[in-house]
C-alpha atoms as a PDB file:
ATOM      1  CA  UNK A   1       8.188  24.031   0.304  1.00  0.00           C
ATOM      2  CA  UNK A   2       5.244  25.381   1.891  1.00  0.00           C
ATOM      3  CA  UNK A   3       3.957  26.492   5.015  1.00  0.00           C
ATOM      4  CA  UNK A   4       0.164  25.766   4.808  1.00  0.00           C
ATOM      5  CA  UNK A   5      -0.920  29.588   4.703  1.00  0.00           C
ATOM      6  CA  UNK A   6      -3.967  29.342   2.055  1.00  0.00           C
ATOM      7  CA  UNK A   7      -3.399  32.616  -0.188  1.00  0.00           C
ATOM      8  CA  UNK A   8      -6.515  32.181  -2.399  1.00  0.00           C
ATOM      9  CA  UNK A   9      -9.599  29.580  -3.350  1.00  0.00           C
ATOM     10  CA  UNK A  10      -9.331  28.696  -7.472  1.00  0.00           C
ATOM     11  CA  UNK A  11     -12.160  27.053  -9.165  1.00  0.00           C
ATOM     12  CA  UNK A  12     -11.140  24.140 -11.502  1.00  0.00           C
ATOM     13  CA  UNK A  13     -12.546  25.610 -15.103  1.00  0.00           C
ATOM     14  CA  UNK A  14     -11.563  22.290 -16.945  1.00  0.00           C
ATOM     15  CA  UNK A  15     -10.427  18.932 -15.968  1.00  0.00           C
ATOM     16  CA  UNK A  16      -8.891  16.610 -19.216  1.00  0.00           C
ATOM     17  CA  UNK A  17      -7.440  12.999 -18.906  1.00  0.00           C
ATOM     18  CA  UNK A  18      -4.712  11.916 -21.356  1.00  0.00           C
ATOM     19  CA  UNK A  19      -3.631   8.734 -20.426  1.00  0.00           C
ATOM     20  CA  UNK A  20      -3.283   8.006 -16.759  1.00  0.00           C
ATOM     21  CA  UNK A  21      -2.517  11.932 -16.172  1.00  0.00           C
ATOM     22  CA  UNK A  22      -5.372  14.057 -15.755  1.00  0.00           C
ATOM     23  CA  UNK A  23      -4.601  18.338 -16.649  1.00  0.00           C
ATOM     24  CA  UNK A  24      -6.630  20.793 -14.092  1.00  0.00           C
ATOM     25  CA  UNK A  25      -6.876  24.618 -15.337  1.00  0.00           C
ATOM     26  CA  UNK A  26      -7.718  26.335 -12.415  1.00  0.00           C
ATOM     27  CA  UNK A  27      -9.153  29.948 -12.321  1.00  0.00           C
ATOM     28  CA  UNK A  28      -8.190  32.542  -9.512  1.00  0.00           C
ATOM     29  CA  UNK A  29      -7.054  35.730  -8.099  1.00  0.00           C
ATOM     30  CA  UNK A  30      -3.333  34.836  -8.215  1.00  0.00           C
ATOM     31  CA  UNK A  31      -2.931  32.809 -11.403  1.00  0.00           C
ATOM     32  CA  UNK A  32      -2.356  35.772 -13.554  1.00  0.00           C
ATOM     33  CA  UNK A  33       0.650  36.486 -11.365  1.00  0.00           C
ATOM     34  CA  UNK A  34       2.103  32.661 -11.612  1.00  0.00           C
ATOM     35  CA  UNK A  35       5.188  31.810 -13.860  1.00  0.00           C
ATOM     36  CA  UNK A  36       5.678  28.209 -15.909  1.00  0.00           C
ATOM     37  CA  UNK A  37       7.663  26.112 -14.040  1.00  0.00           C
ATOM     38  CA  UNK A  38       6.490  27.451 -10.409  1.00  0.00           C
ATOM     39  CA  UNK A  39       5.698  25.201  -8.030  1.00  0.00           C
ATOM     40  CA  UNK A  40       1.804  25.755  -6.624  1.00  0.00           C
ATOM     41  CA  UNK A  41      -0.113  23.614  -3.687  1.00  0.00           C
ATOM     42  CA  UNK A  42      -3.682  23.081  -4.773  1.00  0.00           C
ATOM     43  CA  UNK A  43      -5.577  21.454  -1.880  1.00  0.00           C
ATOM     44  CA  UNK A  44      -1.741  20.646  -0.608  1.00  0.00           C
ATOM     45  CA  UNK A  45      -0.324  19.216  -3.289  1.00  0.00           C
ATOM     46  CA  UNK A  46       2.106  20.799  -5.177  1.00  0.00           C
ATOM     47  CA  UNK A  47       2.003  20.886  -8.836  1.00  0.00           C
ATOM     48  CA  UNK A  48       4.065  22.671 -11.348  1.00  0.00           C
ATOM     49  CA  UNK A  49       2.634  25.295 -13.031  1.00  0.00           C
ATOM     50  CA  UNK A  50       2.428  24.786 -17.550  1.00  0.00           C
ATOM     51  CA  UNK A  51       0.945  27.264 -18.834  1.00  0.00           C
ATOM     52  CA  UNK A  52      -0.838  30.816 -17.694  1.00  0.00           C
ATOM     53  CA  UNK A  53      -3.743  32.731 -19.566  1.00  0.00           C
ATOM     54  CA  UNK A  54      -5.247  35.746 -18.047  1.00  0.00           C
ATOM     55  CA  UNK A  55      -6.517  34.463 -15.380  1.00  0.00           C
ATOM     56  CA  UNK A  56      -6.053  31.242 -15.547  1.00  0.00           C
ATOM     57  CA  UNK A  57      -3.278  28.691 -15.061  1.00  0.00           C
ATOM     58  CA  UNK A  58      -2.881  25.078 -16.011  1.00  0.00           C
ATOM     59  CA  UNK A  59      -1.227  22.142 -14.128  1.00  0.00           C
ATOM     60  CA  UNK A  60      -0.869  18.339 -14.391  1.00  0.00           C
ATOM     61  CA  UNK A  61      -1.219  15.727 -12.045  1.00  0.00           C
ATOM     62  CA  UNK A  62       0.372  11.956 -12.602  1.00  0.00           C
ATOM     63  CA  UNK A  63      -0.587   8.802 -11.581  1.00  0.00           C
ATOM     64  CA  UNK A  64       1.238   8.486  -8.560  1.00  0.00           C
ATOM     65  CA  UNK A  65       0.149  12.231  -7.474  1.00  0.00           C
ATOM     66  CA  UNK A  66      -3.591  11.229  -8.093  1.00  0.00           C
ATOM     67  CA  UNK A  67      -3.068   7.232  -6.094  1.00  0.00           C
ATOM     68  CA  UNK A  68      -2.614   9.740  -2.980  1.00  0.00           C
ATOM     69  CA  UNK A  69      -4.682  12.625  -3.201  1.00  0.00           C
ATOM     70  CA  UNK A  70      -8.451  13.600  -3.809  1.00  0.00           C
ATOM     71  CA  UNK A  71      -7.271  15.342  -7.006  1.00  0.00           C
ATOM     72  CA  UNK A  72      -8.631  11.877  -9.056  1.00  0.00           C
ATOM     73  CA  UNK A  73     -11.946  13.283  -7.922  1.00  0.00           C
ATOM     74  CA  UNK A  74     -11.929  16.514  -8.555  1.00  0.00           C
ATOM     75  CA  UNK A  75     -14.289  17.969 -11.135  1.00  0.00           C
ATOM     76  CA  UNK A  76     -14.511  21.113 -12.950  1.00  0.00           C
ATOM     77  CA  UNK A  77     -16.416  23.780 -10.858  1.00  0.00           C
ATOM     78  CA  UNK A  78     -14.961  22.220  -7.494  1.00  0.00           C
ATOM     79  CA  UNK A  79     -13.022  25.215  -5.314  1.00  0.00           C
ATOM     80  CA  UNK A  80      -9.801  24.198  -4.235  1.00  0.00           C
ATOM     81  CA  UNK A  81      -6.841  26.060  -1.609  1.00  0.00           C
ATOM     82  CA  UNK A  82      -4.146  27.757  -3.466  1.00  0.00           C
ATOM     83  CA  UNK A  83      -0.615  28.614  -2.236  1.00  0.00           C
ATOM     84  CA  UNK A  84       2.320  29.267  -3.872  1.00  0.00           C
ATOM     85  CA  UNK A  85       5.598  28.255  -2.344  1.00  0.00           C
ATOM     86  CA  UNK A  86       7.140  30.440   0.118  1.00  0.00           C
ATOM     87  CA  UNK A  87       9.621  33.013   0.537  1.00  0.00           C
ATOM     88  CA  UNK A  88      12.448  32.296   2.423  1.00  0.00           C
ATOM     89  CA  UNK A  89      13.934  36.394   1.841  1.00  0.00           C
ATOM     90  CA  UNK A  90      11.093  38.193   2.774  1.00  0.00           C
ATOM     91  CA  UNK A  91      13.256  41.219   2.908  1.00  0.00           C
ATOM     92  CA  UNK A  92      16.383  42.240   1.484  1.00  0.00           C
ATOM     93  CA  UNK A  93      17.988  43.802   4.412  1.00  0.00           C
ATOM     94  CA  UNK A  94      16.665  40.591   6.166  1.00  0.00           C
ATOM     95  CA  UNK A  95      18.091  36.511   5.389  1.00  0.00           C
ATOM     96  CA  UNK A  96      15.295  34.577   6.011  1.00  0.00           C
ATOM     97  CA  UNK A  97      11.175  34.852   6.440  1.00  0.00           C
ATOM     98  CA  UNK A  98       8.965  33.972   9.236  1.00  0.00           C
ATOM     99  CA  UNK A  99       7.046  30.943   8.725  1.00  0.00           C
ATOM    100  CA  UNK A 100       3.585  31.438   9.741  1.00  0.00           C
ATOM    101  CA  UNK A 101       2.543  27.686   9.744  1.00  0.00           C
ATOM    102  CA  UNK A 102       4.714  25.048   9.466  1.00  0.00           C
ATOM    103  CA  UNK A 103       6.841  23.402   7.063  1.00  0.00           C
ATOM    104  CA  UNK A 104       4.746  21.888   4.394  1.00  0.00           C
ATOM    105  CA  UNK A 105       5.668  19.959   1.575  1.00  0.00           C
ATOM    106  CA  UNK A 106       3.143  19.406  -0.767  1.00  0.00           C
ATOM    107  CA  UNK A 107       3.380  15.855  -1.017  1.00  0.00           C
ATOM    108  CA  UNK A 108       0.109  14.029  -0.262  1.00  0.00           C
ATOM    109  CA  UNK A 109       0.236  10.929   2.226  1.00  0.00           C
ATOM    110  CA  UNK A 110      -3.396  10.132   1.327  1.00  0.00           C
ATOM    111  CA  UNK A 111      -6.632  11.005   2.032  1.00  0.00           C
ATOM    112  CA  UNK A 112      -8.629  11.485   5.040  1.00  0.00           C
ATOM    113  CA  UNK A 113     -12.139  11.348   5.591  1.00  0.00           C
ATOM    114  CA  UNK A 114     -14.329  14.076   7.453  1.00  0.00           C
ATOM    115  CA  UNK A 115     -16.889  12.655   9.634  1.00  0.00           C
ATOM    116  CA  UNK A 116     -17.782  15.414  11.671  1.00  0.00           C
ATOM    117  CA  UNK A 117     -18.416  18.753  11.631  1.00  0.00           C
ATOM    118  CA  UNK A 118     -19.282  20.855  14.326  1.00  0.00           C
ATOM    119  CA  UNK A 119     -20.289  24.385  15.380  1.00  0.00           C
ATOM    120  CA  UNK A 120     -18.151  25.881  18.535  1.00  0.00           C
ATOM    121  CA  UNK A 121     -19.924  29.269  18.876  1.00  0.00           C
ATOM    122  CA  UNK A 122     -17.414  30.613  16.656  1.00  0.00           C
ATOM    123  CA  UNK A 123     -14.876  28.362  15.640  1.00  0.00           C
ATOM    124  CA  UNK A 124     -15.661  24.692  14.034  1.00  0.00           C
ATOM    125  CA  UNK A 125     -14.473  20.958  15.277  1.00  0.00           C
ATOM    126  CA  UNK A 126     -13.568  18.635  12.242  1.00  0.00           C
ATOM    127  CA  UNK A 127     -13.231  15.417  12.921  1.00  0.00           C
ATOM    128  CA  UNK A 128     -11.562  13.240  10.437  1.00  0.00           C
ATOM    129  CA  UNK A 129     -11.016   9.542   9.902  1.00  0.00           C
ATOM    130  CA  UNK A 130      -7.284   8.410   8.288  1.00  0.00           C
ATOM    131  CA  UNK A 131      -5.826   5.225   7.873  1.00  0.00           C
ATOM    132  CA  UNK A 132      -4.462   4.170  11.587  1.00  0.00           C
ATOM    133  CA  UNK A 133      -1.136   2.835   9.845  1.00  0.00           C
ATOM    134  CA  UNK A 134      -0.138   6.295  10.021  1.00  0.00           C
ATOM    135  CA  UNK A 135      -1.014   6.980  13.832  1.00  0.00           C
ATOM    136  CA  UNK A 136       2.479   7.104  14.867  1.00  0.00           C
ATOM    137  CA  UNK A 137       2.476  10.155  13.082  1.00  0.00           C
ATOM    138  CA  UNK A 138       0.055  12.380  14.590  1.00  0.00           C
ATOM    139  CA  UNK A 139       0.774  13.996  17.874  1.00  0.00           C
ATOM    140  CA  UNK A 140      -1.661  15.629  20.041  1.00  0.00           C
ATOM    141  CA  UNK A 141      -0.897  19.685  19.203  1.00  0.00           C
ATOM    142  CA  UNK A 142       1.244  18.451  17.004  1.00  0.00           C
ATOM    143  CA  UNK A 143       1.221  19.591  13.318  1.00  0.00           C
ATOM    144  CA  UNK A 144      -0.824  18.482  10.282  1.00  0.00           C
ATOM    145  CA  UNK A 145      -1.808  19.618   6.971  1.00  0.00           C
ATOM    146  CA  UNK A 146      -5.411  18.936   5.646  1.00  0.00           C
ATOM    147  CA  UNK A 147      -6.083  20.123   2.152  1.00  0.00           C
ATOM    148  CA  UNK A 148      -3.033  22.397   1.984  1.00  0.00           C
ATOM    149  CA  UNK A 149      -4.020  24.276   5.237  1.00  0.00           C
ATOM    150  CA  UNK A 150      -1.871  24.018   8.190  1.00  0.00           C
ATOM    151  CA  UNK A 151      -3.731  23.259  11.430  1.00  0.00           C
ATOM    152  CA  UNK A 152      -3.535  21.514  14.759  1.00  0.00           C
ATOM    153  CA  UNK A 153      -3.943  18.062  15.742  1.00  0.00           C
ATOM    154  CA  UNK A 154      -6.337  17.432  18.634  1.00  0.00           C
ATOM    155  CA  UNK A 155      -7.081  14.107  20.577  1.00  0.00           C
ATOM    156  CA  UNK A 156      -5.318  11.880  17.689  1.00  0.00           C
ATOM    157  CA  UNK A 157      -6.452   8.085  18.217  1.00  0.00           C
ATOM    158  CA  UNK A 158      -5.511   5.323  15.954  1.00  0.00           C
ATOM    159  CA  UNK A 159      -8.468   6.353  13.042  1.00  0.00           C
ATOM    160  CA  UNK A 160      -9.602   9.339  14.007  1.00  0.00           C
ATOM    161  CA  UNK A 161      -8.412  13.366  14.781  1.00  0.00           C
ATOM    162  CA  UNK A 162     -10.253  16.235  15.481  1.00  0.00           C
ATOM    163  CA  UNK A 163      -8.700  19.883  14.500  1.00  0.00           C
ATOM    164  CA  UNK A 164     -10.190  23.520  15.139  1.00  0.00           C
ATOM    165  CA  UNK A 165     -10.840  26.009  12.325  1.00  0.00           C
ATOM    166  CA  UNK A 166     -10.770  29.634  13.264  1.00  0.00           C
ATOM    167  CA  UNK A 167     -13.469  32.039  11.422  1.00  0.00           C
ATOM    168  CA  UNK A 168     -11.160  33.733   8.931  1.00  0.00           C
ATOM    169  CA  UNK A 169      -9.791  30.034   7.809  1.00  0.00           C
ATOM    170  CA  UNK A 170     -13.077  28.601   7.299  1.00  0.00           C
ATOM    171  CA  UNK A 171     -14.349  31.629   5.049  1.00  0.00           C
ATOM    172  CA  UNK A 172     -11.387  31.944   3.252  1.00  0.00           C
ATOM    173  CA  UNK A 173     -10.721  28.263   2.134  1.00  0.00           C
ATOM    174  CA  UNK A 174     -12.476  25.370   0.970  1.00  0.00           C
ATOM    175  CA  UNK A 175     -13.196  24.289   4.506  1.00  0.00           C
ATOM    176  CA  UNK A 176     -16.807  25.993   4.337  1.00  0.00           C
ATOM    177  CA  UNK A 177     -17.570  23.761   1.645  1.00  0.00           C
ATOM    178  CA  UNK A 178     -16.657  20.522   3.293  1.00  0.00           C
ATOM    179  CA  UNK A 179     -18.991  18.281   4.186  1.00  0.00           C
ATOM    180  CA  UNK A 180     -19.170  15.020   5.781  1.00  0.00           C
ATOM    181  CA  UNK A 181     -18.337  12.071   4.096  1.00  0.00           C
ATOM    182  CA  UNK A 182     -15.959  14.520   2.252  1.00  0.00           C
ATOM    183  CA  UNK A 183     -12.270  13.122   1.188  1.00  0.00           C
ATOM    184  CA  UNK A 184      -9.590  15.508   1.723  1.00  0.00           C
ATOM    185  CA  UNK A 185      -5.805  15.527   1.422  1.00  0.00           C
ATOM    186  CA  UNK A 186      -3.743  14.696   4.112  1.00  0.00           C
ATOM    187  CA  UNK A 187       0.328  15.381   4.940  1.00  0.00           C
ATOM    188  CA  UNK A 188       1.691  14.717   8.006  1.00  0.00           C
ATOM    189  CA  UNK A 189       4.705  16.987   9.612  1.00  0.00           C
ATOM    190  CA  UNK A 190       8.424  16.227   7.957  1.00  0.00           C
ATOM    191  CA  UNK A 191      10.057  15.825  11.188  1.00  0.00           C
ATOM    192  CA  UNK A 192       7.536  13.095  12.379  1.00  0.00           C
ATOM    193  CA  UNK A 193       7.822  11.204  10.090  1.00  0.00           C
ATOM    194  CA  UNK A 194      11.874  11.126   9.606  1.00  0.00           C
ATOM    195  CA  UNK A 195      11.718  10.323  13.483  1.00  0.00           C
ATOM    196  CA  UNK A 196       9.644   7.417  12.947  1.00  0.00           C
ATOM    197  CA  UNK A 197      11.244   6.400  10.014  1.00  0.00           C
ATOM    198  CA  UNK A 198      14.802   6.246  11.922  1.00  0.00           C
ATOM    199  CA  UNK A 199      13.047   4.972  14.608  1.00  0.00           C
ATOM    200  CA  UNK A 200      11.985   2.081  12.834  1.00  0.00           C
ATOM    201  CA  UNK A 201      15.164   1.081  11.101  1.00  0.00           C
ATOM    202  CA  UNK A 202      16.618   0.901  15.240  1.00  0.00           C
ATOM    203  CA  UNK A 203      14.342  -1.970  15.570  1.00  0.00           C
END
């Protein structure tokens, strides 16, 4: 579990295929501190960690992983977000850690598209375009995750969102290098989506 808080950018060094799995090794600040068998979101999607050298750490992403995610087209030299999962004793005179963003899975829904990006004096407007079967989903300051960073959801219509990205989050992710016409991962909030889902079934 996650709660979209971006900790550091890693640049893919190497990307192999074997079979329909494709193995990233990713190069950053914190990789050198990661264990095998952690659990890691790059650009939101949690992968387990394989291997670690220096500064470097090595994950693997299956079929179904890459169906629902922009990792398929990720290339070596691409900069992706980083965060490991989080603590839930931040303290040990303390049960329990605050959760900065909100609760974040890892677990890709798809991809959305950006179509717009725009300067606020400031601050920047994304706009991006999803598939509208998942409308129900979105609420209007309700919670989202794009690319592994936690944000919220403004004027949600049936294809399209907009969300604001504060100065520190756009230099210190991957947002500065999105463009438009840019695919990026998507994960809409846990509780939504169990509502709908019961909701649904009460049909």
């Amino acid at each position: 579990m996650f709660n979209g808080i971006i900790e550091s950018l890693g640049k893919i060094a190497f990307v192999i295929a074997e079979g329909s799995n494709r193995h990233f090794t990713i190069e950053s600040a914190i990789s050198s501190e990661l264990k095998i068998d952690q659990s890691v979101a790059h650009d939101g999607v949690c992968l387990t960690v394989v291997n670690v050298s220096g500064n470097q750490h090595e994950v693997t992403a299956v079929k179904e992983t890459l169906r629902r995610s922009n990792l398929s087209i990720k290339k070596a030299g691409d900069m992706i977000n980083l965060e490991r999962s989080m603590l839930m004793n931040a303290r040990p005179d303390f049960f329990g850690g605050r959760i900065d963003g909100h609760l974040v899975q890892g677990h890709a829904d798809g991809v959305a598209v950006c179509k717009k990006i725009k300067s606020e004096n400031g601050s920047w407007l994304f706009e991006f375009r999803y598939d509208e079967k998942y409308s129900p989903l979105l609420a209007d300051k309700g919670s989202v995750s794009i690319n592994g960073v936690a944000l919220t959801v403004i004027k949600p219509s049936k294809k399209k969102f907009s969300a604001v990205i504060i100065p520190y989050t756009f230099n210190n992710t991957n947002f500065h290098l999105l463009h438009e016409g840019d695919e990026v991962n998507i994960e809409f909030d846990i509780v939504g989506k169990y509502v709908y889902r019961i909701l649904r079934q009460g049909r």
